[in-house]
PDB file of N, CA and C in Angstrom:
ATOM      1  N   UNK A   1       0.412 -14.350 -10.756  1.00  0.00           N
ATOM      2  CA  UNK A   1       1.394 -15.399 -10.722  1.00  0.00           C
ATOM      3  C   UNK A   1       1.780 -15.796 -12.146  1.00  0.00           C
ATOM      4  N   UNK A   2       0.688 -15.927 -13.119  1.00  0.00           N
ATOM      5  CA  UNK A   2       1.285 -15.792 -14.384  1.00  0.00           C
ATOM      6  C   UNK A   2       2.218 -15.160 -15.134  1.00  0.00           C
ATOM      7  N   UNK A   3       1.745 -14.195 -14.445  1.00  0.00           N
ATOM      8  CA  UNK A   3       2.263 -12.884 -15.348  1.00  0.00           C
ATOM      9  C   UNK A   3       3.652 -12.874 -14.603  1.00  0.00           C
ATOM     10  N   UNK A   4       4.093 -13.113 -13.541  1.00  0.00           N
ATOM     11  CA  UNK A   4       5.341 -13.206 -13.108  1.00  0.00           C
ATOM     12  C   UNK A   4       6.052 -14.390 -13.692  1.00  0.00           C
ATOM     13  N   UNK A   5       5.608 -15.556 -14.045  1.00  0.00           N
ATOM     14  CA  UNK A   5       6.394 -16.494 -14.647  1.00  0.00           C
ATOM     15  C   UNK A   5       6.510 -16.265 -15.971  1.00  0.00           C
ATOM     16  N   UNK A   6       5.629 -15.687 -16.397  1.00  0.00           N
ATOM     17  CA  UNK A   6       5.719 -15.803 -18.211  1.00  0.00           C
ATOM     18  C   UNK A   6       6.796 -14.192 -18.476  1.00  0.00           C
ATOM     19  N   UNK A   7       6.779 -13.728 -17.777  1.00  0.00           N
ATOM     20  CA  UNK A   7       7.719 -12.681 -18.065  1.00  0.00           C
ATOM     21  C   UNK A   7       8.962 -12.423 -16.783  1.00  0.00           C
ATOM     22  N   UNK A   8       9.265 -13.591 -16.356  1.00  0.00           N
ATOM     23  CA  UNK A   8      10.390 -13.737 -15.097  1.00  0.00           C
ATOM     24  C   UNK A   8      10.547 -12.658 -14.329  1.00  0.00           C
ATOM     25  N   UNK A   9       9.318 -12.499 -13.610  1.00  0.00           N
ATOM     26  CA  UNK A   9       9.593 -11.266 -12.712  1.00  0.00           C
ATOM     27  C   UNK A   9       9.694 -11.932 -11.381  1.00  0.00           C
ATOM     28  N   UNK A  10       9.932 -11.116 -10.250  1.00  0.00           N
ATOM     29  CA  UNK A  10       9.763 -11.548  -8.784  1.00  0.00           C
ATOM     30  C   UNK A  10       8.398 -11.325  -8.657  1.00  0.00           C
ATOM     31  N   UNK A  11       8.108 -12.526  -7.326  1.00  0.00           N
ATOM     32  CA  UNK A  11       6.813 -12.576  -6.960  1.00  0.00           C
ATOM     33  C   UNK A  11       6.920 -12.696  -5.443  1.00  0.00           C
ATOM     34  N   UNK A  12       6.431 -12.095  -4.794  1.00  0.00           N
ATOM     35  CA  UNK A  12       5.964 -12.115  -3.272  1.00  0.00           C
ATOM     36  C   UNK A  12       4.332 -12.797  -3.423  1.00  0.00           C
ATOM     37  N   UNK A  13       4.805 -13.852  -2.123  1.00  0.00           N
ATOM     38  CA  UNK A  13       3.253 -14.640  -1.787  1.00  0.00           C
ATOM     39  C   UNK A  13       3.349 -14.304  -0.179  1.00  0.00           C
ATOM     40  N   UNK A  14       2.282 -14.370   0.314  1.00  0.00           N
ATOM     41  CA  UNK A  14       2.129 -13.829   1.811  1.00  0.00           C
ATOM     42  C   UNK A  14       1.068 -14.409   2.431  1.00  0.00           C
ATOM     43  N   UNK A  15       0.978 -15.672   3.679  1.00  0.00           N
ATOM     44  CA  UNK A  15       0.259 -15.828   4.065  1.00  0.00           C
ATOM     45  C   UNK A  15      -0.033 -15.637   5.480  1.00  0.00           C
ATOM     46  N   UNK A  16      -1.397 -14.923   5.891  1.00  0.00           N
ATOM     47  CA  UNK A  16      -1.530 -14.425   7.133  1.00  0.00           C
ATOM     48  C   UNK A  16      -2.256 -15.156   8.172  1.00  0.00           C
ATOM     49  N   UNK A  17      -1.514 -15.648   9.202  1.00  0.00           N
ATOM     50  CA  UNK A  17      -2.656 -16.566  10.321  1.00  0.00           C
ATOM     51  C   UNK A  17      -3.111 -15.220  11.344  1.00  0.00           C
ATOM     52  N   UNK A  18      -4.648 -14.961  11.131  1.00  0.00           N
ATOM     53  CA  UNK A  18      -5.407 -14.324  11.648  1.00  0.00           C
ATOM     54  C   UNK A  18      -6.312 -15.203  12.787  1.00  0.00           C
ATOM     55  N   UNK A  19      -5.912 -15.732  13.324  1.00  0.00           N
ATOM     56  CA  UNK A  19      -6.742 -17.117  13.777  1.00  0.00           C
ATOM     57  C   UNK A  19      -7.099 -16.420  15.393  1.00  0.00           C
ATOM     58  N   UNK A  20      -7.913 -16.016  16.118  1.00  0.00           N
ATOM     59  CA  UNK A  20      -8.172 -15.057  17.344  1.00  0.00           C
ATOM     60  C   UNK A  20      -8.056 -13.903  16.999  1.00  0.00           C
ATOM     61  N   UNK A  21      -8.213 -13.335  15.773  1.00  0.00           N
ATOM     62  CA  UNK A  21      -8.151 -12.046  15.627  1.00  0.00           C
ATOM     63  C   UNK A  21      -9.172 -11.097  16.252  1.00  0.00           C
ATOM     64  N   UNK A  22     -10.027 -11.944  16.287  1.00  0.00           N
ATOM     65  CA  UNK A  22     -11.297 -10.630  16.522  1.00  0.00           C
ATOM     66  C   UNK A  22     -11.323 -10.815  18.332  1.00  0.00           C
ATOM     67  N   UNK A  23     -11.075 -11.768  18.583  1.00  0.00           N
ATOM     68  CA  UNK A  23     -10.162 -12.025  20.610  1.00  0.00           C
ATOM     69  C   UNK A  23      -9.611 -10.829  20.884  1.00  0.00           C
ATOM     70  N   UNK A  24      -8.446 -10.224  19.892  1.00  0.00           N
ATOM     71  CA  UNK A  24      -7.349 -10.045  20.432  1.00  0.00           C
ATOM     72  C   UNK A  24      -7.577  -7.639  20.467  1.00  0.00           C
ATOM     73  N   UNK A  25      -8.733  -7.694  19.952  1.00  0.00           N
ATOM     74  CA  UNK A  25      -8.852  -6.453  20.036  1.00  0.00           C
ATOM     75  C   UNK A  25      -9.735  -6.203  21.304  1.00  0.00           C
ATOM     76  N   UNK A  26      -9.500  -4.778  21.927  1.00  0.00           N
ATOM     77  CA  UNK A  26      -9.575  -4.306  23.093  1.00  0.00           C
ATOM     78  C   UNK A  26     -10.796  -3.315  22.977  1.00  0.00           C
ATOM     79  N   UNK A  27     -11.835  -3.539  23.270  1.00  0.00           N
ATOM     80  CA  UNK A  27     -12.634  -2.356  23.653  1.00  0.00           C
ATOM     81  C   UNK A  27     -13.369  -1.407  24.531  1.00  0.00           C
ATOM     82  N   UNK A  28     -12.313  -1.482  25.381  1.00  0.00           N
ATOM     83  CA  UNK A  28     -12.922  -0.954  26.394  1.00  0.00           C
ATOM     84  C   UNK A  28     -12.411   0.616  26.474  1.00  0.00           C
ATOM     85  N   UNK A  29     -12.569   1.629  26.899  1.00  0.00           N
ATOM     86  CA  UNK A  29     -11.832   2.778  26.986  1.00  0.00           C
ATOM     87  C   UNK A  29     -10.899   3.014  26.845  1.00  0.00           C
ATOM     88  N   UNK A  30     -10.245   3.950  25.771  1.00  0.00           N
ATOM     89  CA  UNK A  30      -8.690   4.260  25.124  1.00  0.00           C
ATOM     90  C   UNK A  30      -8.278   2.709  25.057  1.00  0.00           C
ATOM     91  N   UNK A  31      -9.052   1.738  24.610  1.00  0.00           N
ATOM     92  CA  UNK A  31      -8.402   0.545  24.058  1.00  0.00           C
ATOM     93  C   UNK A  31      -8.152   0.500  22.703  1.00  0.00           C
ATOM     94  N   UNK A  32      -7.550  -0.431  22.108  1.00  0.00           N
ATOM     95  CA  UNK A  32      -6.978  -0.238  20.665  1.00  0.00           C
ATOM     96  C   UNK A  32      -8.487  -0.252  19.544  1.00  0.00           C
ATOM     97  N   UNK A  33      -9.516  -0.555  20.312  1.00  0.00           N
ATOM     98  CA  UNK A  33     -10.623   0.062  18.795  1.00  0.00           C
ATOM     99  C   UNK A  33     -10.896   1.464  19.152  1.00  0.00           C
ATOM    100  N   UNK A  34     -10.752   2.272  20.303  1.00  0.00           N
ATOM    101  CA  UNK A  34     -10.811   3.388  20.382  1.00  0.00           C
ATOM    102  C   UNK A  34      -9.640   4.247  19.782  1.00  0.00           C
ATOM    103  N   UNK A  35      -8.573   3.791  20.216  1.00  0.00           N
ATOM    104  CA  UNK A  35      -7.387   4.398  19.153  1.00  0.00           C
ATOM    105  C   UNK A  35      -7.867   4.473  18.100  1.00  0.00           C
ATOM    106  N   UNK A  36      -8.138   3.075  16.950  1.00  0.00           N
ATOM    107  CA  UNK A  36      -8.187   3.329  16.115  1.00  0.00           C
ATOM    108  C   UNK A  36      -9.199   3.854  15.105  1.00  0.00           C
ATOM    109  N   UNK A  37     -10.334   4.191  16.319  1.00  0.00           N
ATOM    110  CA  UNK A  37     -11.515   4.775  15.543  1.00  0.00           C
ATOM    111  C   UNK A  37     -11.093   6.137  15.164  1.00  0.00           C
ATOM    112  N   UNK A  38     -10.249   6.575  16.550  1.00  0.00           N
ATOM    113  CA  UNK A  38      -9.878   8.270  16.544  1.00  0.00           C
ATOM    114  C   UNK A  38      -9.339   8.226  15.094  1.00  0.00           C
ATOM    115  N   UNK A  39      -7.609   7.749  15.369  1.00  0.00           N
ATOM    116  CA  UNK A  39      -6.963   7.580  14.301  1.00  0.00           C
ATOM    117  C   UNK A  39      -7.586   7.938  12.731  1.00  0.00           C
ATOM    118  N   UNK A  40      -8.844   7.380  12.378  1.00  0.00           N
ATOM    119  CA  UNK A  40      -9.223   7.326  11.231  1.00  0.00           C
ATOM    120  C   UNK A  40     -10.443   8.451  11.009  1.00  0.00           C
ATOM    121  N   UNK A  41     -10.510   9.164  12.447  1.00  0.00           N
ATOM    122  CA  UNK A  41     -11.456  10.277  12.238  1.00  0.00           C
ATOM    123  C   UNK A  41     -13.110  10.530  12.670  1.00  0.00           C
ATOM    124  N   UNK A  42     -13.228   8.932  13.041  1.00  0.00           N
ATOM    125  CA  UNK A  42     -14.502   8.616  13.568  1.00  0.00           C
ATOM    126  C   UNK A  42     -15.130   9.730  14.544  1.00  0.00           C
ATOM    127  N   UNK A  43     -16.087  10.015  14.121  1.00  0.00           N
ATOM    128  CA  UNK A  43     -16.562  11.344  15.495  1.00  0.00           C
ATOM    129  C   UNK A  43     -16.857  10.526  17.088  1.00  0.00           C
ATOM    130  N   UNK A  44     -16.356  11.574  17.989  1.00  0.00           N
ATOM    131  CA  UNK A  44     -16.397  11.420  18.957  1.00  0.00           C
ATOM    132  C   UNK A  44     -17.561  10.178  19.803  1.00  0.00           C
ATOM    133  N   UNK A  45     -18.888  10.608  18.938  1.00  0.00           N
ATOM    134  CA  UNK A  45     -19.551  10.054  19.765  1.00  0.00           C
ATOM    135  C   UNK A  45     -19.926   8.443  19.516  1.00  0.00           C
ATOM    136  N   UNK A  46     -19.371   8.209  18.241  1.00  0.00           N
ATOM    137  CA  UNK A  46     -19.065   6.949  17.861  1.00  0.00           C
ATOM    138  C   UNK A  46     -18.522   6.111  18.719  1.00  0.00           C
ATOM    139  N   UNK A  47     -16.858   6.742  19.116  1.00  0.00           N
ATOM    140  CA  UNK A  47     -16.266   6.026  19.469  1.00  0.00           C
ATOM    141  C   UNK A  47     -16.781   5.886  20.902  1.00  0.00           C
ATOM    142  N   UNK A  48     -17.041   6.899  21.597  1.00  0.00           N
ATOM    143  CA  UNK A  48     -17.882   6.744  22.694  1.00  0.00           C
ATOM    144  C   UNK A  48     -19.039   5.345  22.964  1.00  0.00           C
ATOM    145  N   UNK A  49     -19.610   5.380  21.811  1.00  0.00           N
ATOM    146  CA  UNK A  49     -20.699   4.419  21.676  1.00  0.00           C
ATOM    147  C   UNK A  49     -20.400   2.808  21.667  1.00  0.00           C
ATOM    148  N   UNK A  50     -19.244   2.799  20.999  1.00  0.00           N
ATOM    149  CA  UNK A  50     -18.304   1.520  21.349  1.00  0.00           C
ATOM    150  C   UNK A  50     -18.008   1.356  22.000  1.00  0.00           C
ATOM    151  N   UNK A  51     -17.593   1.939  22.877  1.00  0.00           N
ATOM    152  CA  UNK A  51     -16.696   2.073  24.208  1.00  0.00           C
ATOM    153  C   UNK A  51     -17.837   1.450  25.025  1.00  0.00           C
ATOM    154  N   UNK A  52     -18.933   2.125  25.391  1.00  0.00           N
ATOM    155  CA  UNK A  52     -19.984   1.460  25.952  1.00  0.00           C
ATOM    156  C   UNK A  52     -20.384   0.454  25.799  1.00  0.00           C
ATOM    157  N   UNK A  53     -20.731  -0.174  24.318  1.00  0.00           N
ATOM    158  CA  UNK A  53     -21.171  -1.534  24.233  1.00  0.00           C
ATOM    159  C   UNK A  53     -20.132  -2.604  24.546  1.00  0.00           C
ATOM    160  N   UNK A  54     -18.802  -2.447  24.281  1.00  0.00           N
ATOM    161  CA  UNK A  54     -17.482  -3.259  24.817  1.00  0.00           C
ATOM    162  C   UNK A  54     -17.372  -3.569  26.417  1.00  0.00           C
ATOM    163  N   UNK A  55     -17.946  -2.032  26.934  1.00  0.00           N
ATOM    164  CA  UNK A  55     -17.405  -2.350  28.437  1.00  0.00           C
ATOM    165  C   UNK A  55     -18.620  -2.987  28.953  1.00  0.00           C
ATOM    166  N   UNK A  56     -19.761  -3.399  28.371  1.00  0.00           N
ATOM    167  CA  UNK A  56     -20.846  -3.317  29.521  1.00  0.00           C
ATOM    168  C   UNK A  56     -21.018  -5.228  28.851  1.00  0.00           C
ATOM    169  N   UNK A  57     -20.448  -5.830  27.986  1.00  0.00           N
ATOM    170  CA  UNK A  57     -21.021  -6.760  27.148  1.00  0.00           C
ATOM    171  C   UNK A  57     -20.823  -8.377  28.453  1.00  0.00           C
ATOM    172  N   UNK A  58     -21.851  -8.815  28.481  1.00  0.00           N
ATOM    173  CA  UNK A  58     -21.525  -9.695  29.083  1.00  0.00           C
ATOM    174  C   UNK A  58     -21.649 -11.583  28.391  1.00  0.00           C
ATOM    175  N   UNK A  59     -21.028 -12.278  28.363  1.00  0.00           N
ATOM    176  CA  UNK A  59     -21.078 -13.426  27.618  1.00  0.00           C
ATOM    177  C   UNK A  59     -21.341 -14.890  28.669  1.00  0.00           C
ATOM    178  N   UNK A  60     -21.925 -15.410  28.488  1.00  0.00           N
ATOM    179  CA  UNK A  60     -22.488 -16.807  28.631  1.00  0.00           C
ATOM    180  C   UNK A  60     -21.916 -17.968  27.582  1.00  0.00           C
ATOM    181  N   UNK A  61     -21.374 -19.185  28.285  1.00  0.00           N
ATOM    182  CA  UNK A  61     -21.584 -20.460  27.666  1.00  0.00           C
ATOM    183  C   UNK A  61     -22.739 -21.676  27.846  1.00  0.00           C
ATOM    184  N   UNK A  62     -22.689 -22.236  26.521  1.00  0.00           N
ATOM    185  CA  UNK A  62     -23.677 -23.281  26.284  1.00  0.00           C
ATOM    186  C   UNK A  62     -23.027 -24.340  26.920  1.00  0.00           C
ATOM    187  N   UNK A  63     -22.937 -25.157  27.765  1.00  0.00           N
ATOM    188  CA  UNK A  63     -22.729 -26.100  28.209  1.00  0.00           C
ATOM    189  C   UNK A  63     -23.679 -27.877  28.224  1.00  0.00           C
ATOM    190  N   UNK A  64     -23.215 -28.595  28.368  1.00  0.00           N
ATOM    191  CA  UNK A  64     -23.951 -29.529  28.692  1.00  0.00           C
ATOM    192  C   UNK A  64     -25.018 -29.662  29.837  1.00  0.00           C
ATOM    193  N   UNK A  65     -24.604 -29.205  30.621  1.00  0.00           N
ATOM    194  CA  UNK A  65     -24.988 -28.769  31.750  1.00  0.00           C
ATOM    195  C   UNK A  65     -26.276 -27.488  32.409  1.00  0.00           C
ATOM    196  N   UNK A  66     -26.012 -26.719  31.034  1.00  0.00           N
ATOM    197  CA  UNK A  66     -27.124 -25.694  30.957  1.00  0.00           C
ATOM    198  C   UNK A  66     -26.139 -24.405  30.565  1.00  0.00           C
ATOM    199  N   UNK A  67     -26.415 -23.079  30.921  1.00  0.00           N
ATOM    200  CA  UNK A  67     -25.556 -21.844  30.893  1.00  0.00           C
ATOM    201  C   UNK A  67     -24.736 -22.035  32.137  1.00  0.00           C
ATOM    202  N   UNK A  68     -23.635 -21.300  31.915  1.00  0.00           N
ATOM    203  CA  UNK A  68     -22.560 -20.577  33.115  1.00  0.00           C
ATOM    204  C   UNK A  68     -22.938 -19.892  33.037  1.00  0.00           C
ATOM    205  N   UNK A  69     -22.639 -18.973  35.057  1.00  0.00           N
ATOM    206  CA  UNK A  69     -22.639 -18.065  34.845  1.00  0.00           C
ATOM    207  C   UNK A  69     -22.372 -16.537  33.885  1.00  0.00           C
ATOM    208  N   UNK A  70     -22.819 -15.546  33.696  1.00  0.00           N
ATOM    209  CA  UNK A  70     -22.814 -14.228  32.984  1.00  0.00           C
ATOM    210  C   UNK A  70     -21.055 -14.248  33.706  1.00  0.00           C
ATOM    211  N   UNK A  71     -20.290 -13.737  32.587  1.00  0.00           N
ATOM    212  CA  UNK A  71     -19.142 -13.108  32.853  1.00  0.00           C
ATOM    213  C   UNK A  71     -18.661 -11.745  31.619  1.00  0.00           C
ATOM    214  N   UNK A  72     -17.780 -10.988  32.032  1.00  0.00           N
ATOM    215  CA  UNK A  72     -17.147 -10.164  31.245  1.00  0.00           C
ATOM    216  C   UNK A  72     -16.159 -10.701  30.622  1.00  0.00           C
ATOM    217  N   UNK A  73     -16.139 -10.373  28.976  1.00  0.00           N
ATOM    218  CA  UNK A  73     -14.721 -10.985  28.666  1.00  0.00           C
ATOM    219  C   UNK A  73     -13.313  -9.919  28.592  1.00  0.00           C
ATOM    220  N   UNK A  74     -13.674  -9.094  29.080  1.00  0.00           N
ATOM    221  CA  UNK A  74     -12.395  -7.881  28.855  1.00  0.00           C
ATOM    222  C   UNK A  74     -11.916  -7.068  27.716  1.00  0.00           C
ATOM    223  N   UNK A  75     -12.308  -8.184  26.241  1.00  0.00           N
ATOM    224  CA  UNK A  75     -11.585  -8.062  25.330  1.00  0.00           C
ATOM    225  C   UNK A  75     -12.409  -9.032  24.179  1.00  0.00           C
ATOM    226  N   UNK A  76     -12.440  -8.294  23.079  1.00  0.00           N
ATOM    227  CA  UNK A  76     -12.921  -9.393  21.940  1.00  0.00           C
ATOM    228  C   UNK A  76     -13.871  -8.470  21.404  1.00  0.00           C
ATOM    229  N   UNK A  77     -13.780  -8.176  20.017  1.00  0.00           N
ATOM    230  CA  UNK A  77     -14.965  -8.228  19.050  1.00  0.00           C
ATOM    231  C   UNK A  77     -16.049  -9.465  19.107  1.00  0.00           C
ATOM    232  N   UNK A  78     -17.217  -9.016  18.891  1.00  0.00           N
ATOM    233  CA  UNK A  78     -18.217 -10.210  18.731  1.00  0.00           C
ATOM    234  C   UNK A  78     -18.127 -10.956  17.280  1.00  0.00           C
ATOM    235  N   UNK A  79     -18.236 -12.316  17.450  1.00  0.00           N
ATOM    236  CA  UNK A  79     -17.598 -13.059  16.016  1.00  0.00           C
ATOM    237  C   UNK A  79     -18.939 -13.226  14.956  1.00  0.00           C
ATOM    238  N   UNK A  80     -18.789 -12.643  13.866  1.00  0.00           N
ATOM    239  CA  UNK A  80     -19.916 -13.100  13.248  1.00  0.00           C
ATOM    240  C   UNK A  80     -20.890 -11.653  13.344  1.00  0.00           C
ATOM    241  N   UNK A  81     -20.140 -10.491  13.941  1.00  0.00           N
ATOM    242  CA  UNK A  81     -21.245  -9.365  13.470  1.00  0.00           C
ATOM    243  C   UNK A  81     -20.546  -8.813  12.568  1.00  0.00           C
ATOM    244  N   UNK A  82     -21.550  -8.308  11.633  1.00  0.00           N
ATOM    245  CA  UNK A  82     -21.449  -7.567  10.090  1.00  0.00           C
ATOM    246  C   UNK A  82     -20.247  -6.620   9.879  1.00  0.00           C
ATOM    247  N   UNK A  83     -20.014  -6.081  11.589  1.00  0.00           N
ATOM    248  CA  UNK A  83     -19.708  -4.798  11.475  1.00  0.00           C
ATOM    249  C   UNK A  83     -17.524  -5.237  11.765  1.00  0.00           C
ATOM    250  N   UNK A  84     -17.665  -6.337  12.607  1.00  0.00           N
ATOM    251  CA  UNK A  84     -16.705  -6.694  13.094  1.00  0.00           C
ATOM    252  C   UNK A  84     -15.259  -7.300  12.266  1.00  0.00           C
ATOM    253  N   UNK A  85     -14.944  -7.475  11.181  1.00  0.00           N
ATOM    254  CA  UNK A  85     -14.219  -7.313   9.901  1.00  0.00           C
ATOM    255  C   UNK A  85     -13.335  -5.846   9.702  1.00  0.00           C
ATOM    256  N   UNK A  86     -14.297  -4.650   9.593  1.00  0.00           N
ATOM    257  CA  UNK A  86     -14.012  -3.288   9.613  1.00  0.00           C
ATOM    258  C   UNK A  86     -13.813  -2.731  10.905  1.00  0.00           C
ATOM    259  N   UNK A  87     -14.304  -3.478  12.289  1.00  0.00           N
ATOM    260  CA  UNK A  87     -13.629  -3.052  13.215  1.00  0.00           C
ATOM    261  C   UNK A  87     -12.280  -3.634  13.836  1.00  0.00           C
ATOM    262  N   UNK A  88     -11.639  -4.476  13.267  1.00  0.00           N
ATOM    263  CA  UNK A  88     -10.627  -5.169  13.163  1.00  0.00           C
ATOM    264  C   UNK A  88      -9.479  -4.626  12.728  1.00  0.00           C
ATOM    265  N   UNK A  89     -10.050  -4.564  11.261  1.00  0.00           N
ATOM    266  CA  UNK A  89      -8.830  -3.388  10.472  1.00  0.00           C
ATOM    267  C   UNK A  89      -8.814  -2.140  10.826  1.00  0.00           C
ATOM    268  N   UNK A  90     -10.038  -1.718  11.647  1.00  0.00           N
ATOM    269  CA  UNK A  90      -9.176  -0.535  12.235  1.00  0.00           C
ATOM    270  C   UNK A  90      -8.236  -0.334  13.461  1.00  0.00           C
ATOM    271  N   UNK A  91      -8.842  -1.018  13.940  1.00  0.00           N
ATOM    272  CA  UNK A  91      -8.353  -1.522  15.440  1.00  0.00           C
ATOM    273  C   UNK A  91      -6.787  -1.877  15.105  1.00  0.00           C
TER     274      UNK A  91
END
C-alpha cells in the first residue's frame, strides 16, 4: 500500500467473507472434495478414504438438556481439524 501511494500506482484491496466455508463443502462421493482431490492428483485411495470418513460421520449437539440425538450432516468439513484449511482450498 505504500509503495502504491508513494509512487501513484493502482491498488486492488479485496475482502473475502468466508463465513460457513468449511459447511459448505461436500463430502460424500463424487462430492466437491472428491473432485477436488482428483483434480489436484491425490491418489485414488486417498480420496476414497475421505469419502468414507464424510459419509459415515455422525454429529451430536450439546444442549441444555443433555445430547440430541446422533444425526448425519450431509455436508461440512469438521471445524477446527488441522487438515481442514487445505481441504477447503481444494475443494
Amino acid at each position: 500500500m505504500e509503495d502504491a501511494r508513494e509512487f501513484k500506482k493502482e491498488q486492488w484491496i479485496v475482502f473475502q467473507d468466508i463465513r460457513r466455508c468449511f459447511d459448505s463443502v461436500s463430502c460424500t462421493e463424487n462430492g466437491m472434495l472428491s473432485r477436488g482431490l482428483r483434480r489436484v492428483k491425490v491418489p485414488e485411495s486417498f480420496v476414497r478414504f475421505c469419502e468414507n470418513i464424510g459419509g459415515t460421520k455422525l454429529n451430536k449437539v450439546i444442549t441444555d438438556f443433555g445430547l440430541t440425538d446422533a444425526y448425519h450432516p450431509g455436508r461440512g468439513l469438521d471445524q477446527g481439524g488441522v487438515e481442514c484449511p487445505l481441504m477447503w482450498r481444494v475443494a
